[in-house]
PDB file of N, CA and C in Angstrom:
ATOM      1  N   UNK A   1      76.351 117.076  58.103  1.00  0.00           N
ATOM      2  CA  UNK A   1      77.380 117.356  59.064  1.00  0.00           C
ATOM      3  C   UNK A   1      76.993 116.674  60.374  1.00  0.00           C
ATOM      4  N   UNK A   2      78.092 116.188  60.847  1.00  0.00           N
ATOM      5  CA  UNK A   2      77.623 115.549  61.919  1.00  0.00           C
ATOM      6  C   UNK A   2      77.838 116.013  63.273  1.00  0.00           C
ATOM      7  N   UNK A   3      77.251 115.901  64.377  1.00  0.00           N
ATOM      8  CA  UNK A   3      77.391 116.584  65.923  1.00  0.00           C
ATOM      9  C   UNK A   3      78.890 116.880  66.125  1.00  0.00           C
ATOM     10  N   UNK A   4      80.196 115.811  65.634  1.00  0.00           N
ATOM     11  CA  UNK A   4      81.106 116.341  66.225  1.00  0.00           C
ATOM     12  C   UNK A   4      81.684 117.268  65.224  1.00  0.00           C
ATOM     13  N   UNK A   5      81.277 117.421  64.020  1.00  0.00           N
ATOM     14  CA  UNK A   5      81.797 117.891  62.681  1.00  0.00           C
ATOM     15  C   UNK A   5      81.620 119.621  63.296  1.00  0.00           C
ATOM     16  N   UNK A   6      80.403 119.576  63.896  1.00  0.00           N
ATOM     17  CA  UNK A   6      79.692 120.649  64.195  1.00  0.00           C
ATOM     18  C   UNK A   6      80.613 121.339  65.558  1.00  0.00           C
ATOM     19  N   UNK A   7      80.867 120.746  66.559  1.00  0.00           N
ATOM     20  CA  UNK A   7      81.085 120.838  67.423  1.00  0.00           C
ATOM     21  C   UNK A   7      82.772 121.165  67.009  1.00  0.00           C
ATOM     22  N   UNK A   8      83.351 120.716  66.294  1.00  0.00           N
ATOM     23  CA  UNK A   8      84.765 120.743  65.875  1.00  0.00           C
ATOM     24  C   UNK A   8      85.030 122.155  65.181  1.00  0.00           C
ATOM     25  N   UNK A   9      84.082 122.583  64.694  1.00  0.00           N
ATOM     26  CA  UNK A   9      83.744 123.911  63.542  1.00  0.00           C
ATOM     27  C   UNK A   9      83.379 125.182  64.650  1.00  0.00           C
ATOM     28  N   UNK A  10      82.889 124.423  65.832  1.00  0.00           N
ATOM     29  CA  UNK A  10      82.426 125.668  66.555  1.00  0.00           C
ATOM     30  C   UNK A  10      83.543 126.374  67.399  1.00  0.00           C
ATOM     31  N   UNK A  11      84.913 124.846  67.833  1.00  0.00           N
ATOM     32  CA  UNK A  11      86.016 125.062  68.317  1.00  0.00           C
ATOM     33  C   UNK A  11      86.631 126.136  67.723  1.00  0.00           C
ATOM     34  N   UNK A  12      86.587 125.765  66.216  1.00  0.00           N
ATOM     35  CA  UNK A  12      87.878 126.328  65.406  1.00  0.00           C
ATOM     36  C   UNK A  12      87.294 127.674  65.550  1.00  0.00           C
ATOM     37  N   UNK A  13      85.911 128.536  65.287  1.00  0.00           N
ATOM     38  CA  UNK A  13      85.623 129.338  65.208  1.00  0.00           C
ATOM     39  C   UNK A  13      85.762 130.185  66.715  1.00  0.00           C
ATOM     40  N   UNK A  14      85.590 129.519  67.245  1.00  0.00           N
ATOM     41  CA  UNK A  14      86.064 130.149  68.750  1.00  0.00           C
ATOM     42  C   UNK A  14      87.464 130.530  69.050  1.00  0.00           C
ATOM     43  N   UNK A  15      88.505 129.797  68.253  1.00  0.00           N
ATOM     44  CA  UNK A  15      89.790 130.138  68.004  1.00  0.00           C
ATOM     45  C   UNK A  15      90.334 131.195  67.166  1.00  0.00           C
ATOM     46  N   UNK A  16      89.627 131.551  66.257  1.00  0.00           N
ATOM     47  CA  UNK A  16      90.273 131.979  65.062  1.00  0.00           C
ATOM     48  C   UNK A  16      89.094 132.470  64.247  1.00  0.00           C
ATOM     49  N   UNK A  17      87.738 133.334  64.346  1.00  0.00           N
ATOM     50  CA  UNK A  17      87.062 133.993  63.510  1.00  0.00           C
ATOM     51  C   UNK A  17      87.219 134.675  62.382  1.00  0.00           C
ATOM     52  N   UNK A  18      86.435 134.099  61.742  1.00  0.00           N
ATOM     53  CA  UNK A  18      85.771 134.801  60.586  1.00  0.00           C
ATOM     54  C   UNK A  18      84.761 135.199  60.163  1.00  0.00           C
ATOM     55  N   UNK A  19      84.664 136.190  59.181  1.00  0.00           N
ATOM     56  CA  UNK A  19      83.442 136.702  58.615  1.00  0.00           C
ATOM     57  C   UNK A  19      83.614 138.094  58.907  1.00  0.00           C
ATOM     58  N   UNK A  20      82.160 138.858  58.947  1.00  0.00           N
ATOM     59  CA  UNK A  20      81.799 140.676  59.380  1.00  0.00           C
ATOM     60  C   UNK A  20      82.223 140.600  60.619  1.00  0.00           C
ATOM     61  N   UNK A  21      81.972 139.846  61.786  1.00  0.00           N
ATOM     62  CA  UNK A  21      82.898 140.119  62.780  1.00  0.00           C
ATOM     63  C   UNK A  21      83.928 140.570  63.294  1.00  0.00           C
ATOM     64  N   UNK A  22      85.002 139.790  62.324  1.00  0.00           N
ATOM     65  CA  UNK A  22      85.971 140.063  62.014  1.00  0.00           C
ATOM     66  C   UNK A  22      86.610 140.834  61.259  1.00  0.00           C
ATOM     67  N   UNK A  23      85.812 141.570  60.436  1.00  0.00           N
ATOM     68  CA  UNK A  23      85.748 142.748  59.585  1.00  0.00           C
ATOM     69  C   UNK A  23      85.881 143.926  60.312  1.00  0.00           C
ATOM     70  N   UNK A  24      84.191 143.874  60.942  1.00  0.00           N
ATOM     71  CA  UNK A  24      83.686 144.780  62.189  1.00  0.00           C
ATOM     72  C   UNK A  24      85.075 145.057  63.357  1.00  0.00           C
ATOM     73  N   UNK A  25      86.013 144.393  64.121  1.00  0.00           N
ATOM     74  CA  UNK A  25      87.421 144.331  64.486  1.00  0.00           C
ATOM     75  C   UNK A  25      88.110 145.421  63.923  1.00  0.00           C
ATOM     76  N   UNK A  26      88.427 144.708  62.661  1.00  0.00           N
ATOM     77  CA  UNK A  26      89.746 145.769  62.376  1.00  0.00           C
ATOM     78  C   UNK A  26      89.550 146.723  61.473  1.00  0.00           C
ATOM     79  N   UNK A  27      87.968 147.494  61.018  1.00  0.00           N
ATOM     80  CA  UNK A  27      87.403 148.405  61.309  1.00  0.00           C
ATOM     81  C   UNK A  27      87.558 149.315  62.584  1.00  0.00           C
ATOM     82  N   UNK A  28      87.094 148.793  63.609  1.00  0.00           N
ATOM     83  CA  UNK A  28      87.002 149.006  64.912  1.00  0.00           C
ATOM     84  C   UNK A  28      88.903 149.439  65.222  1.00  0.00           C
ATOM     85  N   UNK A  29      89.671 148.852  64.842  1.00  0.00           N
ATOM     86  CA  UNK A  29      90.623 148.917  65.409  1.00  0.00           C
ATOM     87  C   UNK A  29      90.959 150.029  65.008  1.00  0.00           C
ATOM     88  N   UNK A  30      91.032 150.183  63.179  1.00  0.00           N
ATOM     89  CA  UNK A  30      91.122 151.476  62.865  1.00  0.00           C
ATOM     90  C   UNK A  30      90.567 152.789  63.027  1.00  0.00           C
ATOM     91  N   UNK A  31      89.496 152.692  63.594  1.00  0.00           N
ATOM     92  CA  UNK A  31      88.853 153.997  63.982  1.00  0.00           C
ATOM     93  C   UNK A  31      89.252 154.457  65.460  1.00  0.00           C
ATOM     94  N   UNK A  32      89.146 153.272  66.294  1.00  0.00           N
ATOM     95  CA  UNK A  32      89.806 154.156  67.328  1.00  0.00           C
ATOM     96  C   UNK A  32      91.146 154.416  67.345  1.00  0.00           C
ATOM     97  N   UNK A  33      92.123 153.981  66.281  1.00  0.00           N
ATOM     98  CA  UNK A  33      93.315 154.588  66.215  1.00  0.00           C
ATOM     99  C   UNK A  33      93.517 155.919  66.073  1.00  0.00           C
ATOM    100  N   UNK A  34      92.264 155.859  65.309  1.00  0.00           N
ATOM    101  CA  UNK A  34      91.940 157.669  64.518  1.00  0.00           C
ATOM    102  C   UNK A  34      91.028 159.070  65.704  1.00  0.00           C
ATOM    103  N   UNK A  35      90.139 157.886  66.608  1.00  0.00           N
ATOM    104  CA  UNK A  35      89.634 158.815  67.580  1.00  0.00           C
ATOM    105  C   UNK A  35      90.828 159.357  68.429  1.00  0.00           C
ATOM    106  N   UNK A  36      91.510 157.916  68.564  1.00  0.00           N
ATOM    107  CA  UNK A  36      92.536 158.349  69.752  1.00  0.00           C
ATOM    108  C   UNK A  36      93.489 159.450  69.467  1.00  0.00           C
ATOM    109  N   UNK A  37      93.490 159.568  67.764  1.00  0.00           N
ATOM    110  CA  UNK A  37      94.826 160.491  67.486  1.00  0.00           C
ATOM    111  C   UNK A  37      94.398 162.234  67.657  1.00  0.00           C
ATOM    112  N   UNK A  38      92.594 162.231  67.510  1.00  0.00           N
ATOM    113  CA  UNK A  38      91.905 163.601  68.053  1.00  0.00           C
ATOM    114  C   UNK A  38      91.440 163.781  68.843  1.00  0.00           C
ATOM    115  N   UNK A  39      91.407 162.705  69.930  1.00  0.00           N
ATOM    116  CA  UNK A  39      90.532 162.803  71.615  1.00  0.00           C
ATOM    117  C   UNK A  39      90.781 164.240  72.281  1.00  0.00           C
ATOM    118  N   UNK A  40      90.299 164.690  72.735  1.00  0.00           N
ATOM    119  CA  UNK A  40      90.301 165.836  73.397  1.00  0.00           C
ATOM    120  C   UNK A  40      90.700 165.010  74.848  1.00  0.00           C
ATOM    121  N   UNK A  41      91.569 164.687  75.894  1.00  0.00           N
ATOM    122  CA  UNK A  41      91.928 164.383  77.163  1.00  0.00           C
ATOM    123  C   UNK A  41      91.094 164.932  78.030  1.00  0.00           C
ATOM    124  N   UNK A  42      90.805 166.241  77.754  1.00  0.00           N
ATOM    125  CA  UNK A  42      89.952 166.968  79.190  1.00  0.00           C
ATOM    126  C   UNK A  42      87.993 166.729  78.220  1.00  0.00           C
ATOM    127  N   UNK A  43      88.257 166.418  77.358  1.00  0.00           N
ATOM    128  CA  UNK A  43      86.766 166.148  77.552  1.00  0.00           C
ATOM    129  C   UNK A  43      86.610 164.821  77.437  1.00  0.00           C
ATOM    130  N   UNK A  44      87.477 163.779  77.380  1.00  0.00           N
ATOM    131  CA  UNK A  44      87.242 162.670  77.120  1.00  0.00           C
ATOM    132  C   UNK A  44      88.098 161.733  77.897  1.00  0.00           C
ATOM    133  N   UNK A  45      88.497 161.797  79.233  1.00  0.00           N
ATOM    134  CA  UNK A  45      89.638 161.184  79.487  1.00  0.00           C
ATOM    135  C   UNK A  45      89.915 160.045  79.286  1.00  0.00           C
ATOM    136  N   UNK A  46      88.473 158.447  78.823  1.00  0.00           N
ATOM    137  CA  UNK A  46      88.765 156.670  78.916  1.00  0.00           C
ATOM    138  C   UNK A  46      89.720 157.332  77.128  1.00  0.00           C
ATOM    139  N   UNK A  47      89.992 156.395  76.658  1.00  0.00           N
ATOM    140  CA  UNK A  47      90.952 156.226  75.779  1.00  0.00           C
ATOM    141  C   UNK A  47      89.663 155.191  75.172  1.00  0.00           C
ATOM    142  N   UNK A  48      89.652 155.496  73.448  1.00  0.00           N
ATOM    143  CA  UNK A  48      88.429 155.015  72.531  1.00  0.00           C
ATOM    144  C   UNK A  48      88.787 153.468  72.279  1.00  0.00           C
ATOM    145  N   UNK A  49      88.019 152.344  72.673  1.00  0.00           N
ATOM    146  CA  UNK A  49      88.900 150.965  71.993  1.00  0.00           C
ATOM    147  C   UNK A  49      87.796 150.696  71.144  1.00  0.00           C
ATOM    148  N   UNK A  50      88.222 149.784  70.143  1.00  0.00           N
ATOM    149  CA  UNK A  50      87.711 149.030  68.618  1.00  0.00           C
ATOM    150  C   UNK A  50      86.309 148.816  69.282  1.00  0.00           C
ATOM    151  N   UNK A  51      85.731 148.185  70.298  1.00  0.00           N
ATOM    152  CA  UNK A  51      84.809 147.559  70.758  1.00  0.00           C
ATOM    153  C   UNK A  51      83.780 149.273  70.718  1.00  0.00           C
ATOM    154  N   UNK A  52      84.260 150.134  70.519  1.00  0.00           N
ATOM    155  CA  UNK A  52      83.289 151.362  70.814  1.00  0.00           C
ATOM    156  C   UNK A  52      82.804 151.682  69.524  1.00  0.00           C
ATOM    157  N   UNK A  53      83.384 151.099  68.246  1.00  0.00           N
ATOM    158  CA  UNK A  53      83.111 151.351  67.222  1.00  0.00           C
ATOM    159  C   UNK A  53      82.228 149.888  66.221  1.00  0.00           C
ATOM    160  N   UNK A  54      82.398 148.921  67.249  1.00  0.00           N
ATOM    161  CA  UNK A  54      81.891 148.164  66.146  1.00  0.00           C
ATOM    162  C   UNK A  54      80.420 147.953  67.109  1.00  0.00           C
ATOM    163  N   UNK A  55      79.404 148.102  65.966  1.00  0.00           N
ATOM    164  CA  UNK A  55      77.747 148.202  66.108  1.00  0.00           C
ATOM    165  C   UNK A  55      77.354 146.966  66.614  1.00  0.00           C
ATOM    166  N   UNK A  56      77.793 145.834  66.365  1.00  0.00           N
ATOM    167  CA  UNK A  56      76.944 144.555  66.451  1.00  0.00           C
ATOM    168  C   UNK A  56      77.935 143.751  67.495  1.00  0.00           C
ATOM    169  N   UNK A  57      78.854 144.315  68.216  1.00  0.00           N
ATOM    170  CA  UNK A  57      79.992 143.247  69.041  1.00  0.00           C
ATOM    171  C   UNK A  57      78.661 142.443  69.831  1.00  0.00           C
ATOM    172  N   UNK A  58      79.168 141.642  70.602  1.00  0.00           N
ATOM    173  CA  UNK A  58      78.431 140.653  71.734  1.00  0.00           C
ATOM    174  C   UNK A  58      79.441 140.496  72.459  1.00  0.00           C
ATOM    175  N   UNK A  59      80.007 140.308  73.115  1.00  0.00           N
ATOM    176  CA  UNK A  59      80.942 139.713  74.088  1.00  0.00           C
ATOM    177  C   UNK A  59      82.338 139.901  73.458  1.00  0.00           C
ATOM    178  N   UNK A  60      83.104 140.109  75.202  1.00  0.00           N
ATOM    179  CA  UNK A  60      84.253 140.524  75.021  1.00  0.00           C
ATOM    180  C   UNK A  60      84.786 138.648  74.869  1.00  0.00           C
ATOM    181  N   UNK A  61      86.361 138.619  74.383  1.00  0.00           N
ATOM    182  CA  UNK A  61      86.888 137.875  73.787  1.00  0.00           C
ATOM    183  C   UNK A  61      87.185 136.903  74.953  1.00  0.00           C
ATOM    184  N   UNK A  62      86.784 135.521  74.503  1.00  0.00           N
ATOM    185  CA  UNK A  62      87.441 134.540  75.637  1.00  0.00           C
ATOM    186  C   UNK A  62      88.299 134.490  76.053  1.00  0.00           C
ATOM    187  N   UNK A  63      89.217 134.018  77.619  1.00  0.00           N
ATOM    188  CA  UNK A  63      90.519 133.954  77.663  1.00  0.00           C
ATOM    189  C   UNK A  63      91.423 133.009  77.287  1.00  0.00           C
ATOM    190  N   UNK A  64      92.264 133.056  76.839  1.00  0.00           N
ATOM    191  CA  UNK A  64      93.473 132.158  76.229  1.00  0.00           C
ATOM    192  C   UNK A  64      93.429 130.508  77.296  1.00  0.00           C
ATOM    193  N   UNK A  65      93.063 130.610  78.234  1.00  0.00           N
ATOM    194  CA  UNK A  65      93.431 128.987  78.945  1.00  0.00           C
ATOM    195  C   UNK A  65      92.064 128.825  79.381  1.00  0.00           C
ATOM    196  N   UNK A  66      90.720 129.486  78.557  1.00  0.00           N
ATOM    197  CA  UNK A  66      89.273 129.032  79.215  1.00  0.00           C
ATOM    198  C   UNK A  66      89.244 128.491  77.742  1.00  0.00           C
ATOM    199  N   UNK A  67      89.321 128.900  76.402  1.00  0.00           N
ATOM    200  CA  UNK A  67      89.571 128.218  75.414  1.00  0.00           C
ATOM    201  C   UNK A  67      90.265 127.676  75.205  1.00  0.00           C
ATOM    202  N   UNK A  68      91.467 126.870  75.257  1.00  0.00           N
ATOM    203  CA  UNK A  68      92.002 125.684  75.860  1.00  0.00           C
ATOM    204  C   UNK A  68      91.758 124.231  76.066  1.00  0.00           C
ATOM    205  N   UNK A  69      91.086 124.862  77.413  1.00  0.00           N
ATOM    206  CA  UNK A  69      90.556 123.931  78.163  1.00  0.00           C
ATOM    207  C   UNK A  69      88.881 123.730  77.760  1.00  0.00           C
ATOM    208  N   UNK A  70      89.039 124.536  76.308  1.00  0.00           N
ATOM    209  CA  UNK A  70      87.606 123.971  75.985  1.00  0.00           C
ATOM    210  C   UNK A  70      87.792 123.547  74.716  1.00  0.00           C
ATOM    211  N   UNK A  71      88.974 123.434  74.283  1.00  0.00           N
ATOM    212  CA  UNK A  71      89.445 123.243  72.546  1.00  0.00           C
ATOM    213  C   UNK A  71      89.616 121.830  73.065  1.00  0.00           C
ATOM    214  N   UNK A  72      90.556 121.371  74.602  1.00  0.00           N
ATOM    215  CA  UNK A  72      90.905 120.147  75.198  1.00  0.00           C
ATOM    216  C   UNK A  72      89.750 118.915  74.768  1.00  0.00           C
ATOM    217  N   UNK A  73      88.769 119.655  75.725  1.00  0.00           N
ATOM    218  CA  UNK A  73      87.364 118.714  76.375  1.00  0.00           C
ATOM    219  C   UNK A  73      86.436 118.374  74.519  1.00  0.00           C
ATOM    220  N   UNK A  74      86.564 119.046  74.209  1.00  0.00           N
ATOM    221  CA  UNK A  74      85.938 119.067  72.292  1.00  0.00           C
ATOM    222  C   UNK A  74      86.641 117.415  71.985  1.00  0.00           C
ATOM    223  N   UNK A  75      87.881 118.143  71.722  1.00  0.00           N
ATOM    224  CA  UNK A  75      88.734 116.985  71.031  1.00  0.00           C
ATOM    225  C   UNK A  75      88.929 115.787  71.732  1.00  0.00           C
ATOM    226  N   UNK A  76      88.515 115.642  73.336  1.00  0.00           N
ATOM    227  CA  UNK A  76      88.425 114.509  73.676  1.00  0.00           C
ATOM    228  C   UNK A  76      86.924 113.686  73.506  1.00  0.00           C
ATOM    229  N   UNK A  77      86.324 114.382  73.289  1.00  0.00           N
ATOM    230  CA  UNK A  77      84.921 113.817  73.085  1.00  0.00           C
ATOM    231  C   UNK A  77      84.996 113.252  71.736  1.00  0.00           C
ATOM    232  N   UNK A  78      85.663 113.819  71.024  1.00  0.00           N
ATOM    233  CA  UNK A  78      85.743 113.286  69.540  1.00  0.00           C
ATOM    234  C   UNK A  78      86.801 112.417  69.809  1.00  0.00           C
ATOM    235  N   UNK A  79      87.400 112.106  70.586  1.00  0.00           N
ATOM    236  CA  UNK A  79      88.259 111.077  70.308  1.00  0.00           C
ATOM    237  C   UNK A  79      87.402 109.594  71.012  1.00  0.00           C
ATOM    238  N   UNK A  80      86.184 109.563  71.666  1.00  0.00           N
ATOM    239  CA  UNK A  80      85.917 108.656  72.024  1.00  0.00           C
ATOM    240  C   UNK A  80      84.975 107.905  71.101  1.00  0.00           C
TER     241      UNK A  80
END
C-alpha cells in the first residue's frame, strides 16, 4: 500500500467508520435511549448520551467543514 493509498483510507475512515467503534455507537445509542426512558430527573438531571456508555470512545466526532477541508487538502495531494 502506498503513502497515498494510506492516506486516502485514513480520509474515508474519518468520513464514514467502521468496525467495534462503530458497533460500540449504536450500542451506546441504544442504551442511553433506555437510561433516558428510567432517569430519575431529580437525581440525575444531564440527560445520558451514547458516549456515556461506550468503554473505549476517544474523541468526540469531527466537525462537518474541519473534515472537508481535510478530505479537500488529501485529495489534492494525491492529485499532484
Amino acid at each position: 500500500m502506498t503513502s497515498g493509498q494510506f492516506t486516502e483510507w485514513q480520509a474515508y475512515f474519518a468520513e464514514d467508520p467502521w468496525g467495534e467503534e462503530r458497533a460500540d455507537l449504536r450500542s451506546g445509542i441504544l442504551a442511553s435511549l433506555f437510561a433516558e426512558a428510567h432517569r430519575d430527573a431529580a437525581k440525575r438531571p444531564e440527560p445520558f448520551r451514547p458516549v456515556d456508555f461506550m468503554p473505549y470512545h476517544r474523541r468526540e466526532p469531527e466537525r462537518p467543514e474541519n473534515l472537508w477541508a481535510r478530505l479537500m487538502q488529501t485529495f489534492n495531494r494525491m492529485g499532484k
